[in-house]
C-alpha atoms as a PDB file:
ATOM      1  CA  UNK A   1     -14.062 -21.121   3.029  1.00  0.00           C
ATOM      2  CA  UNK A   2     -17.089 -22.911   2.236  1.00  0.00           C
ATOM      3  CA  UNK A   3     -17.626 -26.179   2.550  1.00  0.00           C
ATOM      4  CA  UNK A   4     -20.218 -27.270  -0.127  1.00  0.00           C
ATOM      5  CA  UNK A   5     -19.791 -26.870  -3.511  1.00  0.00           C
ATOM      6  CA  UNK A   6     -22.465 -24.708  -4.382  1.00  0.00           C
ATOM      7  CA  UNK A   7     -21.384 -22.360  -1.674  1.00  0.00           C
ATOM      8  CA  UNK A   8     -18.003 -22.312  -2.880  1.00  0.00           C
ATOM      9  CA  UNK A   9     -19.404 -20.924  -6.300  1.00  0.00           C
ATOM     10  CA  UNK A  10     -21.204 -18.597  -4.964  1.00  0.00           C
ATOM     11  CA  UNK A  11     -18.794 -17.091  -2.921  1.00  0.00           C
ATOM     12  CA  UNK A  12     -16.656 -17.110  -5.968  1.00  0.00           C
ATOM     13  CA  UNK A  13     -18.960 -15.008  -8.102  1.00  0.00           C
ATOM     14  CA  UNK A  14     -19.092 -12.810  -4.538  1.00  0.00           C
ATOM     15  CA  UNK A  15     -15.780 -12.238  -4.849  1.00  0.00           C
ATOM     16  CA  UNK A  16     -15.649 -11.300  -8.538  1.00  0.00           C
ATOM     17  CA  UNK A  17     -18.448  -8.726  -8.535  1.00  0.00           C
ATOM     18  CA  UNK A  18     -16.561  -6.941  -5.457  1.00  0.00           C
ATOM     19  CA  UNK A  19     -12.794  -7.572  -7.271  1.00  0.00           C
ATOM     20  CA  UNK A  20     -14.617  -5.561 -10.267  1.00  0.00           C
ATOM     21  CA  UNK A  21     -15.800  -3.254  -8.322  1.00  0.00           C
ATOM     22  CA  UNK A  22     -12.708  -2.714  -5.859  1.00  0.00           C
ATOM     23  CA  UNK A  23     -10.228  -2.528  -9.525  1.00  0.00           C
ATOM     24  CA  UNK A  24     -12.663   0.439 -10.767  1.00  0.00           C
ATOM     25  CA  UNK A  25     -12.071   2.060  -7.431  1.00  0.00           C
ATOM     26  CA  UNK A  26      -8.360   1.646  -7.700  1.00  0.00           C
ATOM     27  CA  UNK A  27      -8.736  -0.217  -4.315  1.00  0.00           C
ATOM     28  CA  UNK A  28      -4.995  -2.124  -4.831  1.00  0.00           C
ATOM     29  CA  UNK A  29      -4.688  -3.355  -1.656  1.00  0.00           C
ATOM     30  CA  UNK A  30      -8.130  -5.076  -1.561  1.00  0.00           C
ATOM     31  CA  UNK A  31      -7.684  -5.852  -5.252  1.00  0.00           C
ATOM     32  CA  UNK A  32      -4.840  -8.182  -4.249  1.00  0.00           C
ATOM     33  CA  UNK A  33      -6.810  -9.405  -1.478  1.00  0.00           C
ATOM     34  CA  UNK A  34      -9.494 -10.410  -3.420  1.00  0.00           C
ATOM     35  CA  UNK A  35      -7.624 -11.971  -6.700  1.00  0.00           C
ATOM     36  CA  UNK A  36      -5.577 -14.477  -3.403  1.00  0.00           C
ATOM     37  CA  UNK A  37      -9.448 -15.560  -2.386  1.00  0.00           C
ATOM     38  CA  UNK A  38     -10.729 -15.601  -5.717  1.00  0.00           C
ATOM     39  CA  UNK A  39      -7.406 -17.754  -6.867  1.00  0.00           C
ATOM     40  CA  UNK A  40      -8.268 -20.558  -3.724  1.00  0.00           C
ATOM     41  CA  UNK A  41     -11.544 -20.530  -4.436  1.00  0.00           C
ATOM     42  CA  UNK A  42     -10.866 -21.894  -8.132  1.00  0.00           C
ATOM     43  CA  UNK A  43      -8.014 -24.085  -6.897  1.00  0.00           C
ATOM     44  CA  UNK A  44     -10.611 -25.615  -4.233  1.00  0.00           C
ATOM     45  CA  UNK A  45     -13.775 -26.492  -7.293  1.00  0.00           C
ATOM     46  CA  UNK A  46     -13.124 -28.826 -10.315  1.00  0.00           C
ATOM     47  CA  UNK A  47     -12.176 -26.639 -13.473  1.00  0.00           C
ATOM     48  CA  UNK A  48     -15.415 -28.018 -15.491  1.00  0.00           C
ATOM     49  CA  UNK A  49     -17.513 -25.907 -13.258  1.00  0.00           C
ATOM     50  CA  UNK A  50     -15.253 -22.529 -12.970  1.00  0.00           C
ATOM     51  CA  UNK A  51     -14.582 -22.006 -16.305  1.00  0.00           C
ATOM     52  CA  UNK A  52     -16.265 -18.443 -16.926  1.00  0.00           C
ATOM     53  CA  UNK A  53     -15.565 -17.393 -13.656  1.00  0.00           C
ATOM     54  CA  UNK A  54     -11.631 -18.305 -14.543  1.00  0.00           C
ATOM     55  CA  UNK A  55     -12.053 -16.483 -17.918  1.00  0.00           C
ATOM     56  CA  UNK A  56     -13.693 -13.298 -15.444  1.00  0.00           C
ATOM     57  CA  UNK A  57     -10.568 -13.535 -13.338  1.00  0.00           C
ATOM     58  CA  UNK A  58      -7.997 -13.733 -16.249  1.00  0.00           C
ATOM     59  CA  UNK A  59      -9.591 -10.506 -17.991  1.00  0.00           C
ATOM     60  CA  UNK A  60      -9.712  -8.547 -14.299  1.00  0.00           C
ATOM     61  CA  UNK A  61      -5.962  -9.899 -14.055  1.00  0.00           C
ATOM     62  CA  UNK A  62      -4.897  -7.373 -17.426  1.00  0.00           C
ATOM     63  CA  UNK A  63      -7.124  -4.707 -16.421  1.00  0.00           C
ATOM     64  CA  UNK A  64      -5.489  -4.379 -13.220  1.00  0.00           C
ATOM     65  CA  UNK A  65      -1.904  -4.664 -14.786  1.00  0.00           C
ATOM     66  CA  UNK A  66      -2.550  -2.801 -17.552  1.00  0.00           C
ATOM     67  CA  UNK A  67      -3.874   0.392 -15.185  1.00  0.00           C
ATOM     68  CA  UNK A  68      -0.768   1.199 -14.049  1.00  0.00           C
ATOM     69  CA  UNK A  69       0.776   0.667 -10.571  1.00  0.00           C
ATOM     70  CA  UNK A  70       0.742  -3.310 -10.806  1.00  0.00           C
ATOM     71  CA  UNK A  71       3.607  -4.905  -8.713  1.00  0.00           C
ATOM     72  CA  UNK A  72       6.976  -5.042 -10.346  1.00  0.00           C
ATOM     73  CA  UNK A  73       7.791  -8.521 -11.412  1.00  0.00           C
ATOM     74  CA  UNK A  74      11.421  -8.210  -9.968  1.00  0.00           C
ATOM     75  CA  UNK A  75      12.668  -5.442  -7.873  1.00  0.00           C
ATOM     76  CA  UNK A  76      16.214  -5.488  -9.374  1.00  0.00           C
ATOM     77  CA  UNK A  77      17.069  -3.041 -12.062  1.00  0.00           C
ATOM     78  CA  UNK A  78      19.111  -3.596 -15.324  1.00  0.00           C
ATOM     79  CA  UNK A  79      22.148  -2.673 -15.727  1.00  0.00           C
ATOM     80  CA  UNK A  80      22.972  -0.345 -18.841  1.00  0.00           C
ATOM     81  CA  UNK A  81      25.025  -2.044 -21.591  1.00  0.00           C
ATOM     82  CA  UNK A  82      28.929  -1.042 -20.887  1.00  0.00           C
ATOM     83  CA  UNK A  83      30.535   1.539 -22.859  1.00  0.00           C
ATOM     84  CA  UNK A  84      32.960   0.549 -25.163  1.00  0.00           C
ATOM     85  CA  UNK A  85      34.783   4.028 -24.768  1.00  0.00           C
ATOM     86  CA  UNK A  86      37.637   3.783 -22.291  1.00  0.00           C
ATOM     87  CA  UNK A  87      36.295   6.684 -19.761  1.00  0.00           C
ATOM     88  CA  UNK A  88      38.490   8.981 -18.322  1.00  0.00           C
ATOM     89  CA  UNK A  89      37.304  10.579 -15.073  1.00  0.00           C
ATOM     90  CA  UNK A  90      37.632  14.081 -15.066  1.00  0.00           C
ATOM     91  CA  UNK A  91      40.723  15.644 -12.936  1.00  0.00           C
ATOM     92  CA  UNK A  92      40.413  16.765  -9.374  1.00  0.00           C
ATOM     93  CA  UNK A  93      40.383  20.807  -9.250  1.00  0.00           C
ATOM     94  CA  UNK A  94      43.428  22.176  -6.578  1.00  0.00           C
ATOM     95  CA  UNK A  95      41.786  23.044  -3.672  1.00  0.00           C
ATOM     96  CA  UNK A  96      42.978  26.651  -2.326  1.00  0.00           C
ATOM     97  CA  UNK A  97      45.292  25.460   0.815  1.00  0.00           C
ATOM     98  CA  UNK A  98      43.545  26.905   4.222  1.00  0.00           C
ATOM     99  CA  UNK A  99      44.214  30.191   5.457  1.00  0.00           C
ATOM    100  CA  UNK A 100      45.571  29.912   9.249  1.00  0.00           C
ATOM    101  CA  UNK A 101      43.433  31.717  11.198  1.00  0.00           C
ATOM    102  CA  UNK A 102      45.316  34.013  14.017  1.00  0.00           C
ATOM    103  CA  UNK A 103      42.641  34.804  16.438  1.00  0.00           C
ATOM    104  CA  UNK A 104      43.217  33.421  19.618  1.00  0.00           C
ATOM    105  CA  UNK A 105      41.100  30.854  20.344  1.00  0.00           C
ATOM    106  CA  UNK A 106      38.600  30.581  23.263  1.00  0.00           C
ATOM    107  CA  UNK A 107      39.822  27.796  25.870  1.00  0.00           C
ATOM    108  CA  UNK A 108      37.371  25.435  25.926  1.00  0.00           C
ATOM    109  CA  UNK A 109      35.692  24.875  29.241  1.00  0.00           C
ATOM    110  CA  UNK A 110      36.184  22.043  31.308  1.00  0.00           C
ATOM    111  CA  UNK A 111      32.904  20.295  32.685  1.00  0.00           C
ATOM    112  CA  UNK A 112      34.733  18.519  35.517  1.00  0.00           C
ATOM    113  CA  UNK A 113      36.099  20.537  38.004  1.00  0.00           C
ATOM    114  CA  UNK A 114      39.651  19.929  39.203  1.00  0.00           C
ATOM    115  CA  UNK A 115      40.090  18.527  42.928  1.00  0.00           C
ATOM    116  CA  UNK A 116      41.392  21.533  45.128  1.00  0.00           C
ATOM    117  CA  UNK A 117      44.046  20.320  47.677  1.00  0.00           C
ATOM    118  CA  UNK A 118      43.383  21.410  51.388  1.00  0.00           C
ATOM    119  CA  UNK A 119      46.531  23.523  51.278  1.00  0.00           C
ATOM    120  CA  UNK A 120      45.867  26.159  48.485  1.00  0.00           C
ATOM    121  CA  UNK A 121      42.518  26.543  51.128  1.00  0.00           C
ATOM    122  CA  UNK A 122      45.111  27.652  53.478  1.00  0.00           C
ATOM    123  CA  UNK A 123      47.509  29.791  51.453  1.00  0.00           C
ATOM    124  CA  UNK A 124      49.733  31.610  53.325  1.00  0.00           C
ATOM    125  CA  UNK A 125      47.698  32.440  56.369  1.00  0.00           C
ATOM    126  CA  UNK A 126      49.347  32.107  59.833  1.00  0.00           C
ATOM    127  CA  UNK A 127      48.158  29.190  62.209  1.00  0.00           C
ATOM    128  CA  UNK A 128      47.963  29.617  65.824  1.00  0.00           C
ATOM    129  CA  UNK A 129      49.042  26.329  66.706  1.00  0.00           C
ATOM    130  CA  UNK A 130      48.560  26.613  70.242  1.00  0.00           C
ATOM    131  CA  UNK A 131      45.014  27.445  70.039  1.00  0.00           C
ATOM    132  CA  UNK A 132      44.173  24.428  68.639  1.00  0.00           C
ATOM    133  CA  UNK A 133      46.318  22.640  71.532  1.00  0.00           C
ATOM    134  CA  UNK A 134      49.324  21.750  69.787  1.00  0.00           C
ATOM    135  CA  UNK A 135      52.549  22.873  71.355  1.00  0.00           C
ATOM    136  CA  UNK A 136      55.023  25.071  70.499  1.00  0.00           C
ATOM    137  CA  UNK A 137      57.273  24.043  67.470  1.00  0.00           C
ATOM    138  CA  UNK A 138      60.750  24.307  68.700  1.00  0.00           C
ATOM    139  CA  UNK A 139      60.617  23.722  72.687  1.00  0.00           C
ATOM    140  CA  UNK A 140      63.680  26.295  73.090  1.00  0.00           C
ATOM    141  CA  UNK A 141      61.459  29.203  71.632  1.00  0.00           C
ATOM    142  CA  UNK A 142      58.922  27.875  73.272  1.00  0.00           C
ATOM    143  CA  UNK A 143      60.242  27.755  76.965  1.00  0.00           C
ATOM    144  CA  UNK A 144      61.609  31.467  76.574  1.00  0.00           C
ATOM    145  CA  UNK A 145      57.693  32.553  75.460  1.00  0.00           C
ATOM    146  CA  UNK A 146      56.499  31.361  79.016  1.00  0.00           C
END
């Protein structure tokens, strides 16, 4: 912002000429730009000396509300006027009860894998005990062998 008076003017009428031109444009988003700057500009000068550049801003003010797409005043909508019929809602239509379906169903597969335990490794396979240096199991069998 300027800091002389004269400058301030100027860059007032500056930003009118470029407000008119950005609201022919349809330029909204500068438009609102501008009108903020134009509106401190005329806050910051005495209102003897802006007068027809506040008349200017005032006119560009309607033409950009009255071309459609100005911002809504309040963003909350009205509410319709109540009925004074008592409303009935409508009743539910029966739904048809479900079929059961008899296909078998495919078992769903696990992702984790269940622990094995060491002795369905084994099964039922004979173990030579003595080979792996134990001794024999009952010692009376086991004298009678040697």
């Amino acid at each position: 912002m300027p800091k002389k008076q004269a400058e301030k003017i100027q860059a007032l009428q500056r930003a009118i000429k470029v407000l008119q031109m950005a609201s022919a444009a349809k330029h909204r988003s500068e438009a609102r730009y501008l009108f903020s700057r134009a509106r401190a500009l005329v806050e910051a000068l005495p209102a003897s000396q802006t007068v027809q550049e506040r008349q200017q801003l005032s006119e560009l003010r309607k033409k950009f509300g009255v071309g459609g797409k100005a911002a809504p005043k309040s963003s909350k909508k009205l509410k319709p006027n109540p009925v004074l019929k008592s409303y009935v809602a409508p009743k539910p239509k029966p739904q048809p009860a479900p079929m059961p379906d008899l296909a078998p169903k495919p078992k769903s597969k696990s992702r984790r894998k269940a622990k094995r335990s060491p002795f369905n490794r084994l099964g039922s396979r004979y173990i030579d005990r003595e080979a792996l240096g134990y001794g024999p199991v009952d010692e009376s069998k086991g004298s009678q062998a040697r």
